[in-house]
Protein backbone atom coordinates (compact mmCIF):
# COMPACT_ATOMS: atom_id res chain seq x y z
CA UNK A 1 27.75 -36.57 55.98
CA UNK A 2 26.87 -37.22 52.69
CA UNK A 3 22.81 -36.70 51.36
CA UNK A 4 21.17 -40.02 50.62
CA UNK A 5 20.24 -41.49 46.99
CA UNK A 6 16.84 -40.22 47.58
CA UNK A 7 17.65 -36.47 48.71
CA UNK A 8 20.05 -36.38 45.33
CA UNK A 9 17.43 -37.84 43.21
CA UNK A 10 14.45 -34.70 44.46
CA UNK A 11 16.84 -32.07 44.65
CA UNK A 12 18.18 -32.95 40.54
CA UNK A 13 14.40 -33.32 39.97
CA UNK A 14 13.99 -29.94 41.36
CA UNK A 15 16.58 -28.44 39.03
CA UNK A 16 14.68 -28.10 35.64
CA UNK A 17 11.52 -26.45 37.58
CA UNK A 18 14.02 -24.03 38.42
CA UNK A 19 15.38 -23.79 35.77
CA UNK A 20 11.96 -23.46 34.04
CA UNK A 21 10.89 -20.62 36.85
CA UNK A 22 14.18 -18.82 35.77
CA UNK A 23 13.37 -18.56 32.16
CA UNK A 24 10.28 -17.34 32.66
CA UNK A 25 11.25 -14.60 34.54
CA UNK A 26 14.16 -13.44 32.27
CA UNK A 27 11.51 -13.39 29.70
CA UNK A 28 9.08 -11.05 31.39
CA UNK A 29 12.14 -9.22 32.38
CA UNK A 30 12.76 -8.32 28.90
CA UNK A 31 9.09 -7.81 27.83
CA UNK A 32 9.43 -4.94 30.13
CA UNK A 33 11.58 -3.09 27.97
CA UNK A 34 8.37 -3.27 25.27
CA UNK A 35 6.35 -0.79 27.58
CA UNK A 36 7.31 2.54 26.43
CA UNK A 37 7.03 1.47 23.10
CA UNK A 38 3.80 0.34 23.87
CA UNK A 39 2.97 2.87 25.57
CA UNK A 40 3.98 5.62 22.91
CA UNK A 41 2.05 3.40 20.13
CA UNK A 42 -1.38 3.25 22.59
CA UNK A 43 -1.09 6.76 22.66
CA UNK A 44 -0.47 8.13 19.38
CA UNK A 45 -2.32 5.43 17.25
CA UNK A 46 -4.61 3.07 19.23
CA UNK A 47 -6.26 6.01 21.73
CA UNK A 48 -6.94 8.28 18.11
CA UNK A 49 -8.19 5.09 16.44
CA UNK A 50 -11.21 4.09 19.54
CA UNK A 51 -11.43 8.50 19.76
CA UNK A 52 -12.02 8.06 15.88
CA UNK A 53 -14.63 4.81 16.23
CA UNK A 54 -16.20 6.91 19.09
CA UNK A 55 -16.48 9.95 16.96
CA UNK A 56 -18.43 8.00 14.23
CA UNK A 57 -21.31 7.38 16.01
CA UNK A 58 -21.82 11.01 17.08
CA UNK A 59 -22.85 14.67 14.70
CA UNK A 60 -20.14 16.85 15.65
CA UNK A 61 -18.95 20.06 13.96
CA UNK A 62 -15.72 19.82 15.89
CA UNK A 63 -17.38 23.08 17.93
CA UNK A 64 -20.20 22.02 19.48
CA UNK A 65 -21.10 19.44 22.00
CA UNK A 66 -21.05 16.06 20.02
CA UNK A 67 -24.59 14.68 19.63
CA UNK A 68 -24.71 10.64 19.37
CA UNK A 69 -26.85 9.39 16.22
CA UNK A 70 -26.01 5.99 16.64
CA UNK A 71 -25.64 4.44 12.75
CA UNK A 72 -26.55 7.76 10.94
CA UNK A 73 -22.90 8.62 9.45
CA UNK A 74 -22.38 4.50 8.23
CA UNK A 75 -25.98 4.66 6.80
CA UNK A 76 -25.12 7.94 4.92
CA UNK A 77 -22.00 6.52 3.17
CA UNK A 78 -23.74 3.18 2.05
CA UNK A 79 -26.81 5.19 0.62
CA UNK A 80 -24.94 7.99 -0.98
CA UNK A 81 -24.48 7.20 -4.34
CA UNK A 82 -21.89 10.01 -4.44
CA UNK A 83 -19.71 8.34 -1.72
CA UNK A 84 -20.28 4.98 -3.20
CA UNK A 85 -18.72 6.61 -6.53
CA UNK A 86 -15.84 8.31 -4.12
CA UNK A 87 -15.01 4.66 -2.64
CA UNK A 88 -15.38 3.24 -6.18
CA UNK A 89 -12.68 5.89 -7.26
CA UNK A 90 -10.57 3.98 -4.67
CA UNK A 91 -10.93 0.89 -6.16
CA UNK A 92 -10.09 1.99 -9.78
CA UNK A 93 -6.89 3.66 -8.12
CA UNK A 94 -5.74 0.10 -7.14
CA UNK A 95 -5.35 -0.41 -11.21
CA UNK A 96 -3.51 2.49 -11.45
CA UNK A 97 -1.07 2.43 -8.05
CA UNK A 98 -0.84 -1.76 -7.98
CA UNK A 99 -1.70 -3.74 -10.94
CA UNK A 100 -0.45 -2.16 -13.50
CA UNK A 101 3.08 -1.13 -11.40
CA UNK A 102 2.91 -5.47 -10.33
CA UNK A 103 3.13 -6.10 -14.31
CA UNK A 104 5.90 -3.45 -15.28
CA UNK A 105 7.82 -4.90 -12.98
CA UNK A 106 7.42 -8.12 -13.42
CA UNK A 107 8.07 -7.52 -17.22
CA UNK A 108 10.97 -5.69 -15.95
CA UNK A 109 12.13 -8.70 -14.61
CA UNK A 110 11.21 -11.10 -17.33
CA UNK A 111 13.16 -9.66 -19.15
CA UNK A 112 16.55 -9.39 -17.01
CA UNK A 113 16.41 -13.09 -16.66
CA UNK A 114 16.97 -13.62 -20.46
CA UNK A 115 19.62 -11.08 -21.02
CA UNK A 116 22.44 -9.37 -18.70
CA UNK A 117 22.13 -5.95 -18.15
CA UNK A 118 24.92 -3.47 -17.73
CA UNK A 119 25.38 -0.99 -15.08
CA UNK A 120 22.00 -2.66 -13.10
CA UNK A 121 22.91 -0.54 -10.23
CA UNK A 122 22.74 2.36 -12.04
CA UNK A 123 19.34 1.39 -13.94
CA UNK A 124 17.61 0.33 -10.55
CA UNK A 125 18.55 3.72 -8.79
CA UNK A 126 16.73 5.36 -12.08
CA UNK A 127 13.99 4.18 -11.65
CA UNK A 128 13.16 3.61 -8.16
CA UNK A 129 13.78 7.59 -8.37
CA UNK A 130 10.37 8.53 -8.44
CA UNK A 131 9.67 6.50 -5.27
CA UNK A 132 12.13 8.44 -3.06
CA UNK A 133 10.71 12.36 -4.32
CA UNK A 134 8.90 14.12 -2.55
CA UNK A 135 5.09 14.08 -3.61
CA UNK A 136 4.65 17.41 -4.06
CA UNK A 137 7.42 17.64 -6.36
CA UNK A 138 5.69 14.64 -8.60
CA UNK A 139 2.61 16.78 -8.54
CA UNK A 140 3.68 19.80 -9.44
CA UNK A 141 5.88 18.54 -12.63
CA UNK A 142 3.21 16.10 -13.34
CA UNK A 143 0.72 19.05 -13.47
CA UNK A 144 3.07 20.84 -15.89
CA UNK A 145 3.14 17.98 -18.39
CA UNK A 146 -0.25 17.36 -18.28
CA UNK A 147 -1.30 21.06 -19.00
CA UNK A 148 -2.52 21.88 -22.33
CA UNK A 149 0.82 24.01 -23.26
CA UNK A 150 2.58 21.24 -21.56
CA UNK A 151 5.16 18.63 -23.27
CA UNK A 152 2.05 15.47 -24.13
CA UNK A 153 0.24 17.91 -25.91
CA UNK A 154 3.23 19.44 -27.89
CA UNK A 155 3.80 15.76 -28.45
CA UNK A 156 0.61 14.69 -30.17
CA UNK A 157 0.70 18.01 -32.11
CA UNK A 158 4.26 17.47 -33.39
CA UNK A 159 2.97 13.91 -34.51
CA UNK A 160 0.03 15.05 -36.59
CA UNK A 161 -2.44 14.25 -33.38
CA UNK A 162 -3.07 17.83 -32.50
CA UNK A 163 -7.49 17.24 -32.58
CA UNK A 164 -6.23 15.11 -29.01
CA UNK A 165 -4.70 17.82 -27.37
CA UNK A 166 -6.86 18.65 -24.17
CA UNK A 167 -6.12 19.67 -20.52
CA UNK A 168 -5.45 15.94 -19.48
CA UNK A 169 -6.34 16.82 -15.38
CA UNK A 170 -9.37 19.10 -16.37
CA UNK A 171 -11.83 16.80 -18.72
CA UNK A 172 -13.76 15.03 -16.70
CA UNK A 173 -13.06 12.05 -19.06
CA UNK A 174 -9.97 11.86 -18.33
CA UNK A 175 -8.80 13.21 -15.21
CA UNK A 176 -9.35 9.99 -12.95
CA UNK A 177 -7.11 7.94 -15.09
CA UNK A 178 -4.36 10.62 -15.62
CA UNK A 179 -4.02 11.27 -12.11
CA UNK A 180 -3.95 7.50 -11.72
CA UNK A 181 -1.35 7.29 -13.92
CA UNK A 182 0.77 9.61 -11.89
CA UNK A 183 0.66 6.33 -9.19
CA UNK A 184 1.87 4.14 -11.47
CA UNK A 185 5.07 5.83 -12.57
CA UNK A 186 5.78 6.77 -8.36
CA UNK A 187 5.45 2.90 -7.38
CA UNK A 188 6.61 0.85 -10.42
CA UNK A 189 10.20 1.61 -9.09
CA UNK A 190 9.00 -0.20 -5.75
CA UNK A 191 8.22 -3.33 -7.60
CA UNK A 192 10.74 -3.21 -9.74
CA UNK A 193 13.85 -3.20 -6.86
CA UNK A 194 11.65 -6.10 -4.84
CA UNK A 195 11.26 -8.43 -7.91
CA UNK A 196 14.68 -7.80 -8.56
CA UNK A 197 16.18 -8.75 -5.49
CA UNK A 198 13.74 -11.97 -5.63
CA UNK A 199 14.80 -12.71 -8.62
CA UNK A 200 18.61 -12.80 -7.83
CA UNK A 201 17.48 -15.16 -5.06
CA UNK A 202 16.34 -17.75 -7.82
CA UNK A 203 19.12 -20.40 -8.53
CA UNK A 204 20.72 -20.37 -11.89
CA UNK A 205 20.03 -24.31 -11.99
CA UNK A 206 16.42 -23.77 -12.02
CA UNK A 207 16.00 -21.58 -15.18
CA UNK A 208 19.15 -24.09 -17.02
CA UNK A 209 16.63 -27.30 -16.12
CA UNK A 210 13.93 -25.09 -18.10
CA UNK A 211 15.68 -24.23 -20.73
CA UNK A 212 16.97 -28.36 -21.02
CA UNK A 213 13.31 -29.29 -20.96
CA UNK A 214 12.48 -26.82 -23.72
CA UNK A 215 10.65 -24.13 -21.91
CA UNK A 216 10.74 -21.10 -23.98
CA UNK A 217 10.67 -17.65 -22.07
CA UNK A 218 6.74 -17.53 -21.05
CA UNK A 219 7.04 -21.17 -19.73
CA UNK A 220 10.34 -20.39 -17.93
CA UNK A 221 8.34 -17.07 -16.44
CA UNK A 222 5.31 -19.00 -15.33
CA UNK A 223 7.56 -21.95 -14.45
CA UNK A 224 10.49 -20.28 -12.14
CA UNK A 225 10.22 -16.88 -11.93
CA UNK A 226 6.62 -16.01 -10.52
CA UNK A 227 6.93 -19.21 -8.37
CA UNK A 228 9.96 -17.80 -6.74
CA UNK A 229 9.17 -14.14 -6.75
CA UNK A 230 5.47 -15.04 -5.10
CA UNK A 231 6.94 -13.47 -1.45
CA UNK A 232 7.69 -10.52 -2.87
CA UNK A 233 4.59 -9.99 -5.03
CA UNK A 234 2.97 -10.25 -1.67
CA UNK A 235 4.68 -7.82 0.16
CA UNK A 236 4.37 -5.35 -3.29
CA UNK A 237 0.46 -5.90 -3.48
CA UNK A 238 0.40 -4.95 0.30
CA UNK A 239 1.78 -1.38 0.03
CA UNK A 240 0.79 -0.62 -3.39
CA UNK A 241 -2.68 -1.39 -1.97
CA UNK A 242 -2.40 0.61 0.58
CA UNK A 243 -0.85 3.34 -0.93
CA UNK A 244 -3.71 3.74 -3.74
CA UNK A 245 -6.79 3.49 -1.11
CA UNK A 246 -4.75 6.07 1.15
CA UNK A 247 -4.08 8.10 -1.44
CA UNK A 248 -4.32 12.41 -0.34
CA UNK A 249 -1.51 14.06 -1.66
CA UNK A 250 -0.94 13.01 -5.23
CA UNK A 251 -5.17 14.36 -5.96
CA UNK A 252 -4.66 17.66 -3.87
CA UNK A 253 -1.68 18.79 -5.37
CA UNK A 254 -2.99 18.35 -9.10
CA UNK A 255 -6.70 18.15 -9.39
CA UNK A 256 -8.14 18.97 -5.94
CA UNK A 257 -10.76 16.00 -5.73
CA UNK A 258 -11.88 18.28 -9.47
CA UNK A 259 -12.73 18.01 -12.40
CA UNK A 260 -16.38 18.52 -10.17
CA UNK A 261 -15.79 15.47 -8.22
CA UNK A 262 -14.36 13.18 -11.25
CA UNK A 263 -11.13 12.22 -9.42
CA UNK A 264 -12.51 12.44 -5.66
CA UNK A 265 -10.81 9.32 -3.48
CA UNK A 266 -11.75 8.33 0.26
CA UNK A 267 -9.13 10.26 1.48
CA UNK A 268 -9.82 13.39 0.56
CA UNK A 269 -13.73 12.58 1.21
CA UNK A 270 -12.38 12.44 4.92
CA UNK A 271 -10.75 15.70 4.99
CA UNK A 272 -12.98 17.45 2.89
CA UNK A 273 -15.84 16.28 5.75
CA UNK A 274 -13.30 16.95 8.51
CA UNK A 275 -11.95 20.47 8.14
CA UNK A 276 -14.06 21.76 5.46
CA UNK A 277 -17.99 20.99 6.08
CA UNK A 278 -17.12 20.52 9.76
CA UNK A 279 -18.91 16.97 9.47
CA UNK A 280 -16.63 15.36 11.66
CA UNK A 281 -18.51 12.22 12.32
CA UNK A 282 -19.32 11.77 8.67
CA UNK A 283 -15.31 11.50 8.04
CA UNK A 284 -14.73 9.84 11.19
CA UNK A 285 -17.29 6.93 10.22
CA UNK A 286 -15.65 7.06 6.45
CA UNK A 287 -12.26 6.69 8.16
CA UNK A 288 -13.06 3.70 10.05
CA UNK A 289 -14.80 1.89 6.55
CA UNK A 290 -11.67 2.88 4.34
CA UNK A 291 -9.55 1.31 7.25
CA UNK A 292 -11.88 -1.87 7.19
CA UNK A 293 -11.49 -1.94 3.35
CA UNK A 294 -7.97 -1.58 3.68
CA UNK A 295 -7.37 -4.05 6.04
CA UNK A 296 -9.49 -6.88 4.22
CA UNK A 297 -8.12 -6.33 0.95
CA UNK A 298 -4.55 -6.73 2.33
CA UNK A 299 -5.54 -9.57 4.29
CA UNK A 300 -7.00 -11.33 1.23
CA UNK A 301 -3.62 -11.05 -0.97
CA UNK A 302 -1.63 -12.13 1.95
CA UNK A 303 -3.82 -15.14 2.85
CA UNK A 304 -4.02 -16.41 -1.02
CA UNK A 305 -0.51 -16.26 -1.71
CA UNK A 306 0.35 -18.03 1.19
CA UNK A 307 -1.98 -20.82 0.16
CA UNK A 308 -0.29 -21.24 -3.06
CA UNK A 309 3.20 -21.37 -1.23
């Protein structure tokens, strides 16, 4: 015995809910498979970030029983003209590790678009080079040509510019901005190999209608290529940001936060407080403002160049 035209009608109007019910359970289903991920990244990043928030509010010597003090440590770092200087070391780093690696390789790039280049394989791998070495290695032969016997030096004196010669990582005038420049020769490579690819992405069409028009190559630059490339500046800015504020490695393998404290960044404020005058909370509480800074900063680029797309 057949169902009537009303049973029919409910049971296809039942369908979709199913339907519906079904999808939503495949999909928690498959979030599932997320929890050991999530589970691995609680425990190794978020659980050390709230111990590190935790930790900033307290006096501890790593030793003894942690004592809370509330403010103290956040106080200390926006009073201390020293670590005021330290963070503004940070900042200047950013000229050094981002801006000035954005405009080589945008120049870089400029310039590709008006001529062909042979071998461009073999001139990308070149110099993206110093991205992929190990830091330690940049240090060290970056601490060799910067020495006074070293190969700048030698330079200057075979060009009649001897009275120059100086021990470019130990004068306090200019140990900040040689160590700086260190950054920009590691992460010029990076934004050269992203503004490349961007630029291949670029049609042809668009830089012919310039040249029609009469652009020359500034006005073709301003007009197509940063336009177009604007993605990948963002995602440049980003980790060259990053990269300078974080920056440990290049400034302990070459200067050691010295001249005095002439080339002293955040990050070696934090472990210099952590494992060396046992302030823990001071670092902690320096951690958690250089990770504020950092993630502010980042979110600024990111949220103006997607306004202008």
């Amino acid at each position: 015995m057949s169902a009537s035209p009303l049973a029919r009608t409910d049971a296809e109007n039942r369908q979709p809910e199913r339907a519906a019910g079904t999808a939503g359970r495949f999909v928690w289903r498959h979030t599932l498979y997320l929890v050991p991920g999530l589970v691995i990244y609680a425990l190794f990043c978020l659980w050390p970030l709230a111990e590190t928030v935790r930790f900033s509010f307290q006096r501890w010597d790593g030793i003894t029983e942690p004592r809370w003090v509330g403010w103290r440590n956040y106080l200390a770092i926006f009073t201390d003209p020293q670590t005021l200087t330290v963070f503004g070391h940070g900042l200047i780093m950013i000229i050094f590790y981002a801006v000035l690696p954005l405009l080589i390789g945008l120049l870089i790039v400029a310039i590709m678009t008006r001529i062909r280049i042979r071998l461009l394989a073999v001139f990308r791998t070149v110099l993206f080079l110093p991205q992929i070495l190990a830091t330690v290695v940049v240090a060290v032969a970056w601490r060799w040509i910067y020495a006074y016997d070293g190969p700048i030096n030698a330079l200057l004196t075979a060009v009649g510019l001897g009275h120059l010669s100086r021990a470019w990582l130990g004068d306090f005038d200019t140990a900040l901005n040689s160590v700086g420049l260190i950054g920009t020769w590691i992460n010029f490579g990076l934004c050269m190999v992203l503004f490349i690819g961007g630029a291949q992405k670029i049609g042809r069409e668009l830089y012919e209608a310039a040249r029609l028009d009469g652009a020359g190559p500034f006005q073709e630059f301003m007009a197509v290529t940063l336009p177009g490339l604007r993605g990948e500046i963002s995602i440049a800015l980003v980790l060259t940001v990053t990269n300078a504020l974080r920056n440990f490695d290049i400034v302990w393998n070459t200067t050691s936060g010295g001249p005095g404290t002439s080339t002293l960044v955040p990050s070696y404020l934090i472990y210099e407080g952590a494992f060396i005058t046992r302030n823990v909370g001071f670092a902690a509480a320096a951690s958690v403002v250089l990770t504020l800074l950092i993630l502010v900063l980042t979110g600024v680029i990111t949220r103006a160049l997607r306004q202008r797309d």
